[in-house]
Protein backbone atom coordinates (compact mmCIF):
# COMPACT_ATOMS: atom_id res chain seq x y z
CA UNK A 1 106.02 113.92 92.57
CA UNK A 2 109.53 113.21 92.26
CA UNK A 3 111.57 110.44 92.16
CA UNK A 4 114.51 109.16 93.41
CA UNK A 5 116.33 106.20 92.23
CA UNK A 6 118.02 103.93 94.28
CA UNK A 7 121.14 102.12 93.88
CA UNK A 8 121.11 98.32 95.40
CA UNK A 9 123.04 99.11 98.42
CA UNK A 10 120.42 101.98 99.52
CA UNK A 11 117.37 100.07 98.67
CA UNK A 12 118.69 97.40 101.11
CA UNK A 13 119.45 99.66 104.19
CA UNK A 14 115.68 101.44 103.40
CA UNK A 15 114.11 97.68 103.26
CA UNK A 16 116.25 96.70 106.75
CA UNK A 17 114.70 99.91 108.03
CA UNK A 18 111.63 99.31 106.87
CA UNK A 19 111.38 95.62 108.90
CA UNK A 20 112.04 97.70 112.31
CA UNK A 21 115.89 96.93 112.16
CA UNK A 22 119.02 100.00 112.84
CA UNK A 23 120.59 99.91 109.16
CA UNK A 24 123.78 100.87 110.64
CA UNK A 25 124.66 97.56 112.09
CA UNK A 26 122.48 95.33 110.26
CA UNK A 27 122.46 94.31 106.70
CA UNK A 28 119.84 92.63 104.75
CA UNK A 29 121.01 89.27 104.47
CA UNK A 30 121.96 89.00 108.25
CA UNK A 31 120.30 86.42 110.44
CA UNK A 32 117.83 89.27 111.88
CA UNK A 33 117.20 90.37 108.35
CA UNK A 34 116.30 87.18 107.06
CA UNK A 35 113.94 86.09 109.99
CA UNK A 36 112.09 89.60 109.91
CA UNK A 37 111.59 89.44 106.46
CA UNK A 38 110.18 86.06 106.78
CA UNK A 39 107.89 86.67 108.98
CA UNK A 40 107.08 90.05 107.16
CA UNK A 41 106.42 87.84 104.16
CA UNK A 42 104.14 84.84 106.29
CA UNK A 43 101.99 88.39 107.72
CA UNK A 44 100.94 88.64 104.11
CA UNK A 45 101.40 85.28 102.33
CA UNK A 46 99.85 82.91 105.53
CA UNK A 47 98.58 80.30 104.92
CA UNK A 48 101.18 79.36 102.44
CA UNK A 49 103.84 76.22 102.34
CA UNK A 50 107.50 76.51 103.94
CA UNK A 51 108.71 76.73 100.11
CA UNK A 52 106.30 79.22 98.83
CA UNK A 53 107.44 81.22 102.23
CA UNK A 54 111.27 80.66 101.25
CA UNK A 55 111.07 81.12 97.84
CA UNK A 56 108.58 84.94 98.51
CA UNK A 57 111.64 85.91 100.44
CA UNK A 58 114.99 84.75 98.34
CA UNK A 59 113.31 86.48 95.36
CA UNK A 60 112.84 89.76 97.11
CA UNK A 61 116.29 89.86 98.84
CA UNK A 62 118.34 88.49 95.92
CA UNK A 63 116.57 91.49 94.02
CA UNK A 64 118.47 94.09 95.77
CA UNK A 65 122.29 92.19 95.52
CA UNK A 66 122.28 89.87 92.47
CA UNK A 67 125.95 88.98 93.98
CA UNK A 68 125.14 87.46 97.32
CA UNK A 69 126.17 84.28 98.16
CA UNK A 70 122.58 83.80 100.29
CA UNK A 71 121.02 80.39 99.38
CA UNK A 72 117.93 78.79 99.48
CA UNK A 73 118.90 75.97 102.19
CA UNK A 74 120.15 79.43 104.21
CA UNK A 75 116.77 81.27 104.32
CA UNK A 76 115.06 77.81 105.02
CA UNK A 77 117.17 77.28 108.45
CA UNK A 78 116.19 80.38 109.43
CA UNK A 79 112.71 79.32 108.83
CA UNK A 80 112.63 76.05 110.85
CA UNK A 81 114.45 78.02 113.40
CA UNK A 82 111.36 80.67 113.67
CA UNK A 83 108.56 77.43 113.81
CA UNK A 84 110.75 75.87 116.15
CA UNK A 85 109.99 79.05 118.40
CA UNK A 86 106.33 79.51 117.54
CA UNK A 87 106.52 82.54 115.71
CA UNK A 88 104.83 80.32 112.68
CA UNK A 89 103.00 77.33 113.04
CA UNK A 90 103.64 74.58 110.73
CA UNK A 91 100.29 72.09 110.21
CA UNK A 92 99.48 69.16 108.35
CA UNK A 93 97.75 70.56 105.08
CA UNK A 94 93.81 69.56 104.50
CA UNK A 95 93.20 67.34 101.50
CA UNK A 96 97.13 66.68 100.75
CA UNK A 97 98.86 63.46 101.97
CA UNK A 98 102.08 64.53 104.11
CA UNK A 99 101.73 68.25 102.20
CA UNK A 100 102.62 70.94 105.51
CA UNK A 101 101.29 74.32 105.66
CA UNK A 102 102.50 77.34 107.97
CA UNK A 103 100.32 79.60 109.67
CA UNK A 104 100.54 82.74 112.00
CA UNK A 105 101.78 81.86 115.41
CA UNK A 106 99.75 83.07 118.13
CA UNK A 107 100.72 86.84 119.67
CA UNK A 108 102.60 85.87 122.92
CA UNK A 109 105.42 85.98 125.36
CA UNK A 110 106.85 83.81 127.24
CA UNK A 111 108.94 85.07 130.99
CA UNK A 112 112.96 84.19 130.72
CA UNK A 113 113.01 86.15 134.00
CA UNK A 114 111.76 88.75 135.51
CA UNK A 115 111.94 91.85 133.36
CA UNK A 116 112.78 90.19 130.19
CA UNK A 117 110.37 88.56 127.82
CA UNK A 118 110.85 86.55 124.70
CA UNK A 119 108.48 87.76 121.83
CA UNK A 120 106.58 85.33 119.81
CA UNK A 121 103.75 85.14 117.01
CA UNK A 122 103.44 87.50 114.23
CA UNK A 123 100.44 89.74 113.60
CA UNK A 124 98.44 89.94 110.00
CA UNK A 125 99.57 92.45 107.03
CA UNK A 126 102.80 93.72 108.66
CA UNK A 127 101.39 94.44 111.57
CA UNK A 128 103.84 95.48 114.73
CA UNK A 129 103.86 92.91 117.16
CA UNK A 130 103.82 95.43 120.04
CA UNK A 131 103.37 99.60 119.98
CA UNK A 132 104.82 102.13 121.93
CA UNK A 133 102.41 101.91 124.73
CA UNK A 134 104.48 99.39 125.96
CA UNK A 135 107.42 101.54 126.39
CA UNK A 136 109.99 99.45 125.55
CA UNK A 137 111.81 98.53 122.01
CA UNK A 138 112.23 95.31 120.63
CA UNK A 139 115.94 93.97 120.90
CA UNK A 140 116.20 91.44 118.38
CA UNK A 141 119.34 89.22 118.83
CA UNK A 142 119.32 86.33 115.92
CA UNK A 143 116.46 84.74 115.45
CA UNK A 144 114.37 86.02 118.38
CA UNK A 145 112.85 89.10 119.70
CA UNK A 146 112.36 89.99 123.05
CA UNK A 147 111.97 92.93 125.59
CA UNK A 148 112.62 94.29 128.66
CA UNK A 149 110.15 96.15 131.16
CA UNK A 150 109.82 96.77 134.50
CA UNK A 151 108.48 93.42 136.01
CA UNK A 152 105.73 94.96 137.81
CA UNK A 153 103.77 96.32 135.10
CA UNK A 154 104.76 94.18 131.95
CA UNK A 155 102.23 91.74 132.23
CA UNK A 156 99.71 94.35 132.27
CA UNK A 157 101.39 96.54 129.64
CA UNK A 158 101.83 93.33 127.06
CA UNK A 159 98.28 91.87 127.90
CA UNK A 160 97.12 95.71 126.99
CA UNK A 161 98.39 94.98 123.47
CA UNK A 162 97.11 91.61 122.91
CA UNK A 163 100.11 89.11 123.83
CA UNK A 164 99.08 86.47 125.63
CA UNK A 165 101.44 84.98 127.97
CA UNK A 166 102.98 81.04 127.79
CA UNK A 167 103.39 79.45 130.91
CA UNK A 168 106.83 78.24 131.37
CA UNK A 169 105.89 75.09 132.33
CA UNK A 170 103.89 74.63 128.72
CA UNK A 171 106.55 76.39 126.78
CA UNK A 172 109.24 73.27 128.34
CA UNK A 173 106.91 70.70 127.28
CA UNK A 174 108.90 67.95 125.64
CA UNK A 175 109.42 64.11 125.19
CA UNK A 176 109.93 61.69 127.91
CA UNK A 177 113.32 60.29 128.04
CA UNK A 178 114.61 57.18 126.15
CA UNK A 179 117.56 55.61 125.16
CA UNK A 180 118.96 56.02 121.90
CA UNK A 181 118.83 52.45 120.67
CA UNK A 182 115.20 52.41 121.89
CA UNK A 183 113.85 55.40 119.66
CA UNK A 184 115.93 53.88 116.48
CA UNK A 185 113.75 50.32 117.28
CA UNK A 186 110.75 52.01 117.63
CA UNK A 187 111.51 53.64 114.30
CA UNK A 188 112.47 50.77 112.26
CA UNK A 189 109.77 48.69 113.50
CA UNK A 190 107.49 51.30 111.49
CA UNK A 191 109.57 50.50 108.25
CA UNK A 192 109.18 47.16 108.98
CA UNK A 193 105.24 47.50 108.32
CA UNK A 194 105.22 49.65 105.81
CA UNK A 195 104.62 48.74 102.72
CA UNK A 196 106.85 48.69 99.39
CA UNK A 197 108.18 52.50 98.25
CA UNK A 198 108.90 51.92 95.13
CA UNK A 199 111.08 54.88 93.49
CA UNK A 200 110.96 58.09 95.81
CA UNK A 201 111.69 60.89 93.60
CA UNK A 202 114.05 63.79 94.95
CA UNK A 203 115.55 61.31 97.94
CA UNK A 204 118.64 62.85 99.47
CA UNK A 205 119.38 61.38 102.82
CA UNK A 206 121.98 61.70 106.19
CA UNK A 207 124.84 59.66 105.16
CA UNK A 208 126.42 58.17 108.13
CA UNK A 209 129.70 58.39 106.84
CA UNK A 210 129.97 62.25 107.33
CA UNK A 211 131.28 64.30 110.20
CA UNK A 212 128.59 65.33 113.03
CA UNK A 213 130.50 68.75 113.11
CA UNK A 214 128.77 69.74 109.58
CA UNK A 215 124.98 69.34 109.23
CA UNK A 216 125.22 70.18 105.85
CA UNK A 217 127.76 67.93 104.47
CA UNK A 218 126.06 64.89 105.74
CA UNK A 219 123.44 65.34 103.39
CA UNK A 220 124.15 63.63 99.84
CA UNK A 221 121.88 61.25 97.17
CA UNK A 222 121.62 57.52 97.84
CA UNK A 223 124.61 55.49 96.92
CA UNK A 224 124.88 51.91 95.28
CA UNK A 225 126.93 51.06 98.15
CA UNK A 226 123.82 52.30 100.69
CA UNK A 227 121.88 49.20 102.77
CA UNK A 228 119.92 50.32 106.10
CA UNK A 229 117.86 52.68 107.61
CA UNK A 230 118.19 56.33 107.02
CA UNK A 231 116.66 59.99 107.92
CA UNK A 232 116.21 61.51 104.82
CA UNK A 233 114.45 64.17 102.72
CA UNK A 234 111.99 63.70 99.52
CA UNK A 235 110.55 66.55 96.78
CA UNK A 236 106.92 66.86 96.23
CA UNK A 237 104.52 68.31 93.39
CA UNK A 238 104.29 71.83 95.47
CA UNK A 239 105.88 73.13 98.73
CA UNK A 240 108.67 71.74 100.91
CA UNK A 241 110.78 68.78 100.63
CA UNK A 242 109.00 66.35 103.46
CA UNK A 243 111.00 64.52 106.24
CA UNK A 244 110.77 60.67 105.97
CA UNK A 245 112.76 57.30 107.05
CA UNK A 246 113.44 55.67 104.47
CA UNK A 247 114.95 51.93 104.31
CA UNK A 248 117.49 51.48 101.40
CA UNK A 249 118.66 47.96 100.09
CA UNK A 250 121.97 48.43 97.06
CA UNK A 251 120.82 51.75 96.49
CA UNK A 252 116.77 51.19 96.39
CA UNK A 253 114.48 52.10 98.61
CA UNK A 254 112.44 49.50 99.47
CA UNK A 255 110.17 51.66 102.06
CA UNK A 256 109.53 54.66 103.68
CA UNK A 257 107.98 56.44 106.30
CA UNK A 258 107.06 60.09 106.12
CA UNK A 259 107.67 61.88 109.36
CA UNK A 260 105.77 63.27 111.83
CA UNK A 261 104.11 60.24 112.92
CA UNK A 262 104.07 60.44 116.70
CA UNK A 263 102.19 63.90 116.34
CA UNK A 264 100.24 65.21 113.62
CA UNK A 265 100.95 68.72 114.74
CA UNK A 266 104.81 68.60 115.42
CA UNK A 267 106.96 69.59 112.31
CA UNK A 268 108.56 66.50 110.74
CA UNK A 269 112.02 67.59 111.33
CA UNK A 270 111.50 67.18 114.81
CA UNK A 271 111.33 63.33 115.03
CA UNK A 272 113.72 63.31 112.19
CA UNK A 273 116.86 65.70 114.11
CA UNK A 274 116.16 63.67 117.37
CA UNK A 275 115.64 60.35 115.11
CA UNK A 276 119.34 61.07 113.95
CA UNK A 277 120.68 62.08 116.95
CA UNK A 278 119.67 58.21 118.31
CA UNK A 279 121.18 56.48 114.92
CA UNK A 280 124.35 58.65 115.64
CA UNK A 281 124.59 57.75 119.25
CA UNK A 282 123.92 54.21 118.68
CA UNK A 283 126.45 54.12 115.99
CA UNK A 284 129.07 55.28 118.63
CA UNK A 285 129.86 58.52 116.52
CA UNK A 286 126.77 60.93 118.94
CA UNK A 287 126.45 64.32 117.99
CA UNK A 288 128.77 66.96 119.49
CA UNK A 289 128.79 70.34 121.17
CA UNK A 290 131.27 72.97 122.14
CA UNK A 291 131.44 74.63 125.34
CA UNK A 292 133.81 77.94 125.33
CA UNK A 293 134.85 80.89 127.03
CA UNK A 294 133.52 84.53 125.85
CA UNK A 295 134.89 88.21 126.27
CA UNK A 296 131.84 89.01 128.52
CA UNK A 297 132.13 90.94 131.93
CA UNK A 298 129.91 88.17 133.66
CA UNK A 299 131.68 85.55 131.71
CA UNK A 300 128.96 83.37 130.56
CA UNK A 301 130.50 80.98 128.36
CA UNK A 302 129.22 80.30 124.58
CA UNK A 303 127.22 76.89 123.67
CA UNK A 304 127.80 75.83 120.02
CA UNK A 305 126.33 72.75 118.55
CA UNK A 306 126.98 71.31 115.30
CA UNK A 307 123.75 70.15 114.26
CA UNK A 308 120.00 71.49 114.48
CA UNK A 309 117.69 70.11 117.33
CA UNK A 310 113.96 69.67 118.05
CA UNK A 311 111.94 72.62 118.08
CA UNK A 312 111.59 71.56 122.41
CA UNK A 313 114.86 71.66 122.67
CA UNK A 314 114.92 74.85 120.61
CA UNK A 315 112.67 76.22 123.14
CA UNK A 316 114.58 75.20 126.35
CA UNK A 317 118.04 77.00 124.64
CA UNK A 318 115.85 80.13 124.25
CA UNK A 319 114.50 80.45 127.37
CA UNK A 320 118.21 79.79 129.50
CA UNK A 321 120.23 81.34 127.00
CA UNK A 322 120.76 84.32 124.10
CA UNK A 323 121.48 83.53 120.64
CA UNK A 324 124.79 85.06 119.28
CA UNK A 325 126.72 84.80 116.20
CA UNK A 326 127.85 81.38 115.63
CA UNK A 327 131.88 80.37 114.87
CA UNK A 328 133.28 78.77 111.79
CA UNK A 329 132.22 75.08 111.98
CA UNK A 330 129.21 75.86 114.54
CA UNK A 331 125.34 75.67 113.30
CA UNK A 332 123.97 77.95 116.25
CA UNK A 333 125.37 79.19 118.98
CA UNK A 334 123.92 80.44 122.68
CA UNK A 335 125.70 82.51 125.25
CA UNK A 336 124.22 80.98 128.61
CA UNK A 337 124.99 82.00 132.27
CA UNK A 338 127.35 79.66 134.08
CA UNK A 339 124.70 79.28 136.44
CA UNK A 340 122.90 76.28 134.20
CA UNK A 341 125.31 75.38 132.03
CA UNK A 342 125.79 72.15 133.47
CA UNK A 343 121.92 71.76 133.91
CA UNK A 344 121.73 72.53 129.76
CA UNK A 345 124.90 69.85 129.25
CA UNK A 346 122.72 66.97 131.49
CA UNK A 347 119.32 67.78 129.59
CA UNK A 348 120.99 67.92 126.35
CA UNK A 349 122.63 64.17 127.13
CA UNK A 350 119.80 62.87 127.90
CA UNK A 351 117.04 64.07 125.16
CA UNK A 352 119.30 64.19 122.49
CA UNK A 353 122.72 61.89 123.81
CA UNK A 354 125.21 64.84 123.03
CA UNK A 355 128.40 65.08 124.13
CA UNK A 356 130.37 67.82 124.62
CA UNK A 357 134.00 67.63 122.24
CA UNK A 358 136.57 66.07 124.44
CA UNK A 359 134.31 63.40 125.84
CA UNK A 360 134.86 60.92 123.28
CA UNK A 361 138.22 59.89 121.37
């Protein structure tokens, strides 16, 4: 047998290859990369915690380009983006207070419209989601996979290889509408019977100081200077940094909250992103979006928001629009057909109080 050595730069276009990815416009450390190798890793490693998951898959990428400016808070947005979508389901964890645990998501689809079908779930041991019976390729664009087939035989064809299809109707399921100022009382009303923290080791929290156009600069340690309530992060002994409210007096926190508490099941950062959206609105500084134009024939303009959102909403972006390669400043962006733009702007108001830039001074 003989062997060939590798330099870095090969290994990585075999590996990007090897996740069912054309080498020849996609690099390893590319959002599609990333998200395939996660759920590569989660086929194998499942059940595991979001950090064990994160951690598999930095190790193994970093191995191939020691110089790559990927980081760990990188790979991890790519994983709440890929739970938001069902591909993994994130769980409370048996026997371990506020611990979370990922599982495989289900094999499914879910109908954008007819003829094209958003993949979801992820099979055991690197398995292929679909096979060539189906007679379409995968197109994966970002985060998400999806195909397209004749209408008239797809259901049959993806029921023949064991995807089971989401109703619409389920897939859309989200909160009932409320008014910001209503969701932050509801929330601090929980602090309020809580009992005392004490230190919270590993607290890092939203400051609400920093700009709403960058997610990741809002999030610094508790100051001296810090009184009120805030959405913030804290470590634990093993896996991922959990999602509480904490309230903060001088600096202290004085209690805390640990998030989900509305639903077991739901991943924490989805009360926490729509928590912050409500203390941002409330605070007259809401959370912003971009609408602009894109060098498309059918000109379907480009979405970009500044900061994540619930896994629902997440879902509702997914099914009207297409992920695409986000802009300087943007955290995701979707191109989306004119045709419910302005039905996207309205639901995004009123879940989540966004405006679009321009709105407000």
């Amino acid at each position: 047998m003989i062997i060939t050595p590798l330099n870095g730069r090969e290994a990585a276009e075999r590996t990007v290859h090897a996740l069912g990815l054309d080498e020849t416009a996609t690099d390893l450390f590319s959002t599609e990369a990333l998200c395939a190798s996660l759920r590569r890793a989660g086929s194998f490693l499942c059940p595991t915690t979001p950090g064990q998951l994160v951690e598999a898959v930095l190790e193994a990428v970093t191995a191939l380009d020691a110089s790559s400016s990927i980081s760990r808070d990188l790979v991890a947005e790519q994983l709440d983006l890929l739970v938001s979508i069902g591909d993994l389901v994130e769980l409370p964890r048996q026997g371990v207070r506020g611990g979370r645990q990922l599982y495989l998501g289900p094999p499914s689809y879910v109908t954008k419209a007819p003829g094209q079908y958003l993949l979801l779930g992820v099979r055991p041991n690197g398995a292929s989601l679909v096979d060539e019976s189906v007679g379409a390729k995968i197109q994966y664009e970002s985060h998400t996979r999806s195909l397209q087939l004749d209408a008239k035989v797809a259901a049959a064809r993806l029921d023949a290889v064991g995807l089971h299809e989401i109703r619409r109707a389920n897939w859309l399921e989200h909160p009932r509408p409320h008014n910001a100022a209503a969701v932050v009382e509801a929330m601090r009303q929980r602090l309020d019977r809580a009992a005392e923290s004490g230190q919270v080791a590993g607290l890092r929290i939203i400051g609400p100081e920093a700009s709403v156009r960058y997610y990741r600069g809002r999030w610094r340690l508790p100051a001296a200077s810090d009184s009120g309530d805030f959405v913030a992060r804290r470590t634990q002994a093993y896996g991922a940094d959990l999602w509480c409210l904490v309230r903060i007096k001088h600096g202290v926190p004085r209690a805390l909250v640990d998030l989900p508490v509305d639903d077991p099941a739901a991943p924490g950062c989805d009360e926490a992103w729509r928590l912050q959206a409500a203390i941002d609105a409330v605070a007259g500084r809401p959370q912003l979006l971009r609408v602009r134009s894109a060098a498309k024939a059918d000109g379907s303009p480009v979405l970009d928001l500044f900061g994540p959102v619930p896994g629902w909403a997440q879902r509702y972006l997914e099914l009207v629009g297409i992920p695409v390669s986000r802009v300087r400043g943007a955290l995701i962006s979707y191109r989306v057909p004119m045709s419910v733009i302005g039905e996207l702007l309205v639901f995004l108001a009123d879940m989540l109080w966004i405006k679009e830039e321009g709105e407000i001074a």
